[in-house]
Protein backbone atom coordinates (compact mmCIF):
# COMPACT_ATOMS: atom_id res chain seq x y z
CA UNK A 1 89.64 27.47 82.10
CA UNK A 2 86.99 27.06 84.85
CA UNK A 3 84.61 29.37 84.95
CA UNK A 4 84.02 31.80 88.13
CA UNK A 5 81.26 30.00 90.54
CA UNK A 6 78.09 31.72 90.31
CA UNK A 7 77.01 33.97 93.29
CA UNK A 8 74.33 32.52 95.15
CA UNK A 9 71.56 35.79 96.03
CA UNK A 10 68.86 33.37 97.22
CA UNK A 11 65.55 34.20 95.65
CA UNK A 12 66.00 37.96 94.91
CA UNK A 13 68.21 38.04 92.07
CA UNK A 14 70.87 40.01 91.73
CA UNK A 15 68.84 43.03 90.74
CA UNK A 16 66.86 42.61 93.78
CA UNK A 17 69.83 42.74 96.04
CA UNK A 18 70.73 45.84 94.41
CA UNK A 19 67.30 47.39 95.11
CA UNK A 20 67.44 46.09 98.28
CA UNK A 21 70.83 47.41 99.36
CA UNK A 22 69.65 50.89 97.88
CA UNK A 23 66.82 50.70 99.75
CA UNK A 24 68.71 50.12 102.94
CA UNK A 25 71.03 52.81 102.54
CA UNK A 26 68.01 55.36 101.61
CA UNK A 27 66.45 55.03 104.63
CA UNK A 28 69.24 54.87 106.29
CA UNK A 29 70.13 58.31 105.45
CA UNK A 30 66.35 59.51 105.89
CA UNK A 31 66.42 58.24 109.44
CA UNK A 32 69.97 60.17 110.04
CA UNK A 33 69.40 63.18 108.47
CA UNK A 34 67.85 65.15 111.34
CA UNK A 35 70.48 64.17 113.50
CA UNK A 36 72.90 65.09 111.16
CA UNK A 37 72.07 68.54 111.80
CA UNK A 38 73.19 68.68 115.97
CA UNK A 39 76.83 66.76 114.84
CA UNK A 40 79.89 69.24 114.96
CA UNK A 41 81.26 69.87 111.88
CA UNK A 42 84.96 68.98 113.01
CA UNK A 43 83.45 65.24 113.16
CA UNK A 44 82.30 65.20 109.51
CA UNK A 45 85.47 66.42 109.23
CA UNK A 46 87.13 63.24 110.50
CA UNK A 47 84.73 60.64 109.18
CA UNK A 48 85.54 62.30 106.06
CA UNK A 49 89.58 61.53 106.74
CA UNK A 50 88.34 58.01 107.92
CA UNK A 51 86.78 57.30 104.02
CA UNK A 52 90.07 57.95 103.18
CA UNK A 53 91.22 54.91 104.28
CA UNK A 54 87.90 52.94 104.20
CA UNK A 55 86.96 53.31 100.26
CA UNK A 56 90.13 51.87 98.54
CA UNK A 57 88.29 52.62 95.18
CA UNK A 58 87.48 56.24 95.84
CA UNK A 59 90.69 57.04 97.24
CA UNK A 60 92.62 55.04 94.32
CA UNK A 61 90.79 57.74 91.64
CA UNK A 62 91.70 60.57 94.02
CA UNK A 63 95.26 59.40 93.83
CA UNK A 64 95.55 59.20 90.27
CA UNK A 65 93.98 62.63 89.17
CA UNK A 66 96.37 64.22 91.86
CA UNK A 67 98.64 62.57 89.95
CA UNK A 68 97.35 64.27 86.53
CA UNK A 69 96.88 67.77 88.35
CA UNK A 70 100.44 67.62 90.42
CA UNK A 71 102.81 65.45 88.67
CA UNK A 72 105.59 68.18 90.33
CA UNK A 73 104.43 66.74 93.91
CA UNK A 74 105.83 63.97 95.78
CA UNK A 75 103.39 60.84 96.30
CA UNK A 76 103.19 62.01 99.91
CA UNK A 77 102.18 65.59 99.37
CA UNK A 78 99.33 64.63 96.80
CA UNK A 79 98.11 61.88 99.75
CA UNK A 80 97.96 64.64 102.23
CA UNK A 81 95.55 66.71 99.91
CA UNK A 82 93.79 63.91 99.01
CA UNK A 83 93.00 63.28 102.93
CA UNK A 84 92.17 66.62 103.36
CA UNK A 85 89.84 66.54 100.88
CA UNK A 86 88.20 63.65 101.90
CA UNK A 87 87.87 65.57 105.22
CA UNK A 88 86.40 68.87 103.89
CA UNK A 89 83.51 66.75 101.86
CA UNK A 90 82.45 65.28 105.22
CA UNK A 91 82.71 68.71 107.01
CA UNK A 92 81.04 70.06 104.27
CA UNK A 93 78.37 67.44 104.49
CA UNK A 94 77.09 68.17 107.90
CA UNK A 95 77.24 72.09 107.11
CA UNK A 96 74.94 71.50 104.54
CA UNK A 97 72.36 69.47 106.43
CA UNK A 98 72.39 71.82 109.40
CA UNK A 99 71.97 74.76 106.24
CA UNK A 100 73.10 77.77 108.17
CA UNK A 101 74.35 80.55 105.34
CA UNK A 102 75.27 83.16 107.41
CA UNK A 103 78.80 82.39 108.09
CA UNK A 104 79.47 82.34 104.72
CA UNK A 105 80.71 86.18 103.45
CA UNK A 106 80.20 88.35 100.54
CA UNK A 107 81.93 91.22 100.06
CA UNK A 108 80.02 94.58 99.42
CA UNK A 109 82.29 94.53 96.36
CA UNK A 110 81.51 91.78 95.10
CA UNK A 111 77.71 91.71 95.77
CA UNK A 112 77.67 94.91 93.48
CA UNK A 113 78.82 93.05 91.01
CA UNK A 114 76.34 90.39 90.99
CA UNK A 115 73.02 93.37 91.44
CA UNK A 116 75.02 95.36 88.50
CA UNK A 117 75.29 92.17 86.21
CA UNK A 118 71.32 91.18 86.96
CA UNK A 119 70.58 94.54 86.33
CA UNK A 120 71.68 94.12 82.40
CA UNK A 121 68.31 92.47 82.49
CA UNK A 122 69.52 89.40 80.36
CA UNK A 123 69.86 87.15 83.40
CA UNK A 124 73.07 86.08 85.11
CA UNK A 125 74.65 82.47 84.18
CA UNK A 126 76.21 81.89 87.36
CA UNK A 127 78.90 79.06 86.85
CA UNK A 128 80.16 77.06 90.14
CA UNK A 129 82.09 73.75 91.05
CA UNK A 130 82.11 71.18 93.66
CA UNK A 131 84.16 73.41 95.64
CA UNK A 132 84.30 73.95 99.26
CA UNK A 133 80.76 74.04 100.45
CA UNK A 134 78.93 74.56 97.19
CA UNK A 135 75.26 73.97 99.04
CA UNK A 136 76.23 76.88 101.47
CA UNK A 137 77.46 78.95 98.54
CA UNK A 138 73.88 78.45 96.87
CA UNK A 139 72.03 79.42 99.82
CA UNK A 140 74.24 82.57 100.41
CA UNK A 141 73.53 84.17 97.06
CA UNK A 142 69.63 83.42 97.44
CA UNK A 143 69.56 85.29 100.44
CA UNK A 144 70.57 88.46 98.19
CA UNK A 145 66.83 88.57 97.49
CA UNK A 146 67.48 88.18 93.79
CA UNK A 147 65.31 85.88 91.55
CA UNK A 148 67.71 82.80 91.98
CA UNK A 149 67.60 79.02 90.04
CA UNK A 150 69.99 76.02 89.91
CA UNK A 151 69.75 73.12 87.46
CA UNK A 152 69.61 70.10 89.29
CA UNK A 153 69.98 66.24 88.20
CA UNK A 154 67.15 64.26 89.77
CA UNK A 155 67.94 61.31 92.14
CA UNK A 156 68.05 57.89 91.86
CA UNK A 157 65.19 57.51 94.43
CA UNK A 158 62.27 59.85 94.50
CA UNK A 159 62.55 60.41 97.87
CA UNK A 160 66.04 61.82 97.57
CA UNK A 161 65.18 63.89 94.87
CA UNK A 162 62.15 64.85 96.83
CA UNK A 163 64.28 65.92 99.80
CA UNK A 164 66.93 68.26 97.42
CA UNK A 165 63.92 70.18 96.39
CA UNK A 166 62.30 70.85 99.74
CA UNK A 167 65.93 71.76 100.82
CA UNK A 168 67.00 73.59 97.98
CA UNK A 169 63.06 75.63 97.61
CA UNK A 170 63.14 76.55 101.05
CA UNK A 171 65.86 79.11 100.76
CA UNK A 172 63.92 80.96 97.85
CA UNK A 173 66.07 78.96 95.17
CA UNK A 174 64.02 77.20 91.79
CA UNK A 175 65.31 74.08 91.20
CA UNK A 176 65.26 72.92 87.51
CA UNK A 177 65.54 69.39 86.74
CA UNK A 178 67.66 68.34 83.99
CA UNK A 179 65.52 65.37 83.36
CA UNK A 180 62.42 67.39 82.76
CA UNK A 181 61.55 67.48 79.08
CA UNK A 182 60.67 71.10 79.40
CA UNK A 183 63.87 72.51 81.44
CA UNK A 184 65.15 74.34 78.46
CA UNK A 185 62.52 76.48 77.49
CA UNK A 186 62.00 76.87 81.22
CA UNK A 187 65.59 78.23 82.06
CA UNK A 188 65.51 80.57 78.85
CA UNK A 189 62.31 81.94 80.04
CA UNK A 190 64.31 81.96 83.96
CA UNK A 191 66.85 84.40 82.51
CA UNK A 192 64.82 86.32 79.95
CA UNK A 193 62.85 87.46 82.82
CA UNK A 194 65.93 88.40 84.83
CA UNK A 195 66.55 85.41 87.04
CA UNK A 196 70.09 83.98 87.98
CA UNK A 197 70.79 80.62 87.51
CA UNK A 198 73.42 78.73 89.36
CA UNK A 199 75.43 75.61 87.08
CA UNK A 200 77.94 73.22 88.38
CA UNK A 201 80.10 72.78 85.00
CA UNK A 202 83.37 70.53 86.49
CA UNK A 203 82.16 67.17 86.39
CA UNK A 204 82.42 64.60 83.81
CA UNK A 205 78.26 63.99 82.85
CA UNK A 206 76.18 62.28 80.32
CA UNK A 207 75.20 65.55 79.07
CA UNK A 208 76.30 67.63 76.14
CA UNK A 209 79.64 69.31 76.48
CA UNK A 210 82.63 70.26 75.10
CA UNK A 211 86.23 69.48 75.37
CA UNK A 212 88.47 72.07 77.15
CA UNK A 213 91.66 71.83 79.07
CA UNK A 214 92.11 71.06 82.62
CA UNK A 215 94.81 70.82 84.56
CA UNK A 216 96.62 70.24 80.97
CA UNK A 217 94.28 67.66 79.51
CA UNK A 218 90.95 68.12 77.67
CA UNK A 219 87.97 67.40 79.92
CA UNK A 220 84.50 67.12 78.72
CA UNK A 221 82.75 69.89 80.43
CA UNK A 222 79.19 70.64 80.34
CA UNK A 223 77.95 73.33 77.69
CA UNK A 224 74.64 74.64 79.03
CA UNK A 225 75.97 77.56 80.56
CA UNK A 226 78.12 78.69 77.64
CA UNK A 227 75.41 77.97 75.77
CA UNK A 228 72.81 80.19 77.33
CA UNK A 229 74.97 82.68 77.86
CA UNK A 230 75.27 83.15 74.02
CA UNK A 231 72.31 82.64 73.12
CA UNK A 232 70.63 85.07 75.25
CA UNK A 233 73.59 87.55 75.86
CA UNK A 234 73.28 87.04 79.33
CA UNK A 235 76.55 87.89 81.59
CA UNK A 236 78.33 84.84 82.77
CA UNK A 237 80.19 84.88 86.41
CA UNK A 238 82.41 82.28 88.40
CA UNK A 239 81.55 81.75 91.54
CA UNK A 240 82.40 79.42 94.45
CA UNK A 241 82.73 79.63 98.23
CA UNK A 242 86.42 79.17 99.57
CA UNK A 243 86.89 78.08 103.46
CA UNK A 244 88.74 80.72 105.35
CA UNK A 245 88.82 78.92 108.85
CA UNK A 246 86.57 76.48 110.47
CA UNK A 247 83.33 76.99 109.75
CA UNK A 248 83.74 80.16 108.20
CA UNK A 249 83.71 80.62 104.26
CA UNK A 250 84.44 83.27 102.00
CA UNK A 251 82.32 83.96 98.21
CA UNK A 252 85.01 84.48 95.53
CA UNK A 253 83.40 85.72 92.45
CA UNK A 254 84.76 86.73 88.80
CA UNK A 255 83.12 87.89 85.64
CA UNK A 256 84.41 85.71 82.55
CA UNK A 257 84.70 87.75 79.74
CA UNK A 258 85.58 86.18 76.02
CA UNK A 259 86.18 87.58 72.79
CA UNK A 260 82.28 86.86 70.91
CA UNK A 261 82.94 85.92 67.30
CA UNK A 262 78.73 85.49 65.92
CA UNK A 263 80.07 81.69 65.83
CA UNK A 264 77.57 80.26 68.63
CA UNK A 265 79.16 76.87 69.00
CA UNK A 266 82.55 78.76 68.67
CA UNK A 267 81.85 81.26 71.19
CA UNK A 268 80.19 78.85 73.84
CA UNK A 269 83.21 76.92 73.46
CA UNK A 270 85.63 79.58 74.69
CA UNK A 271 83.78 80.83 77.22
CA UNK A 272 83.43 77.36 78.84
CA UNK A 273 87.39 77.16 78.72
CA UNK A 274 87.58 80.47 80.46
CA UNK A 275 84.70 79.30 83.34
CA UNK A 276 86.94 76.04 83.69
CA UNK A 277 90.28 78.09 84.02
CA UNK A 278 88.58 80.07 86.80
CA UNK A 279 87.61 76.87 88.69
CA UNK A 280 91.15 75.53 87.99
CA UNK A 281 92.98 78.75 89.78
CA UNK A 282 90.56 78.15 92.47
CA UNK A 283 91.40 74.72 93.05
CA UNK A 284 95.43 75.58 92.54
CA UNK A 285 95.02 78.13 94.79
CA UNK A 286 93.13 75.40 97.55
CA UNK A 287 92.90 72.14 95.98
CA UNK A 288 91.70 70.32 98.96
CA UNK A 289 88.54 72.02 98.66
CA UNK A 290 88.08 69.92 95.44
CA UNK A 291 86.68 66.15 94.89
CA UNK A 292 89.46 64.36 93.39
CA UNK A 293 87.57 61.18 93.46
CA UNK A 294 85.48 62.27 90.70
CA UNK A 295 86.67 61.02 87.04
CA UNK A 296 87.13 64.05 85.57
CA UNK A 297 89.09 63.00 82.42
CA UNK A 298 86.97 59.63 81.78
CA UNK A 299 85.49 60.67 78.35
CA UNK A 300 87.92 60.45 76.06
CA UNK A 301 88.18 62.62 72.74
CA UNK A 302 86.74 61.26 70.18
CA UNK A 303 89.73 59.75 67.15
């Protein structure tokens, strides 16, 4: 059999072209930014439901975890989620650069709830998805005035990474980077002192995790929050922003309760099943809120 020619990238290399295309599309989206602010949202909105169609690969994954999630839905029905979807992360996208929290409500309820549960003075594990507008959601519960955190993987360029922390900072929030070789002791020492710290536990990471069910399959979720919950005693509640029309959003926030056995791997376990169940009724109850491009199921359980 003949081998495939060899592609021809001049004098860079193919590492080089990668660096250089990364490069491009950095400053690309430096240069944009500020403009990105003064767009209407309904257009992110529709370049979103353009991607559909333009990134076969992204909309391919989308297709089949629809697939997983609705097998009761017709092929048509799961495309016109998907397309929404699409359409809600580029709406979403231009919300977040412009960074305007105020049309996003909490009930007086519910922000009881959150001032009773930081009260406990154990800290508050706050546990989130990629739902809606979660950058909006963030920025909502720091302006509560409470001592507020978020854990945070760092970017692939510095400037990026740079840019989330300026963003993120200048609404009060403390951003702790996963990659820092001190985060843990700093986050235990966050919510010993009271602090509430925001964790996005529904995507697939190189990070440790556990296997709980989703949608009916076991998905490798991160642990952290389970985790520090146990450890510390700490109060853990789901929390997510859910569009209501427009521009407007709406917080929806539960306490997860589990039964706590004195088994710390046991008990982490089951209360990062209940977390995921509460981001699964969310996304039943609006699943194109959700990014079904993500591989949620790639890890497989281990034979």
């Amino acid at each position: 059999m003949t081998p495939p020619p060899k592609k021809n990238y001049f004098f860079f290399g193919e590492e080089g072209w990668k660096r250089v295309r990364r490069e491009v599309r950095v400053r690309a989206l430096l240069l944009a930014l500020p403009l990105l602010r003064y767009l209407p949202e309904g257009l992110g909105a529709a370049l979103g439901m353009l991607a559909w169609y333009l990134t076969p690969r992204q909309r391919r994954l989308a297709r089949e975890h629809l697939a997983i999630a609705f097998p009761e839905k017709t092929a048509d029905e799961r495309d016109r989620i998907g397309r929404r979807s699409f359409g809600n992360l580029g709406r979403a996208m231009l919300e977040a650069a412009r960074g305007d929290a105020r049309n996003v409500e909490l009930a007086a309820g519910d922000e009881a709830m959150l001032r009773a549960a930081q009260a406990e003075g154990k800290g508050v594990v706050l546990v989130t998805g990629h739902l809606d507008n979660w950058e909006l959601f963030a920025r909502r519960i720091a302006m509560l005035g409470l001592p507020c955190g978020t854990v945070a993987k760092e970017a692939q360029d510095p400037r990026l990474t740079a840019l989330l922390k300026t963003s993120r900072e200048s609404t009060g929030m403390r951003v702790f980077w996963r990659g820092s070789p001190l985060a843990a002791r700093e986050l235990i020492r966050f919510l010993k002192s009271g602090g509430m710290l925001g964790i996005l536990i529904d995507q697939d990471t190189r990070v440790a995790g556990h296997f709980v069910p989703f949608f009916g399959r076991l998905a490798f979720t991160p642990r952290a929050a389970g985790d520090l919950a146990v450890r510390l005693g700490a109060p853990m509640i789901f929390g997510c922003a859910r569009r209501v029309a427009g521009n407007l959003h709406r917080i929806v926030l539960r306490r997860i309760d589990a039964p706590r056995s004195g088994d710390r791997d046991q008990d982490s376990l089951m209360l990062t099943a209940a977390a995921t169940r509460a981001i699964e009724d969310e996304i039943r109850a609006n699943p194109a809120e959700w990014v079904w491009m993500h591989p949620r199921w790639r890890t497989q359980v281990p034979l």
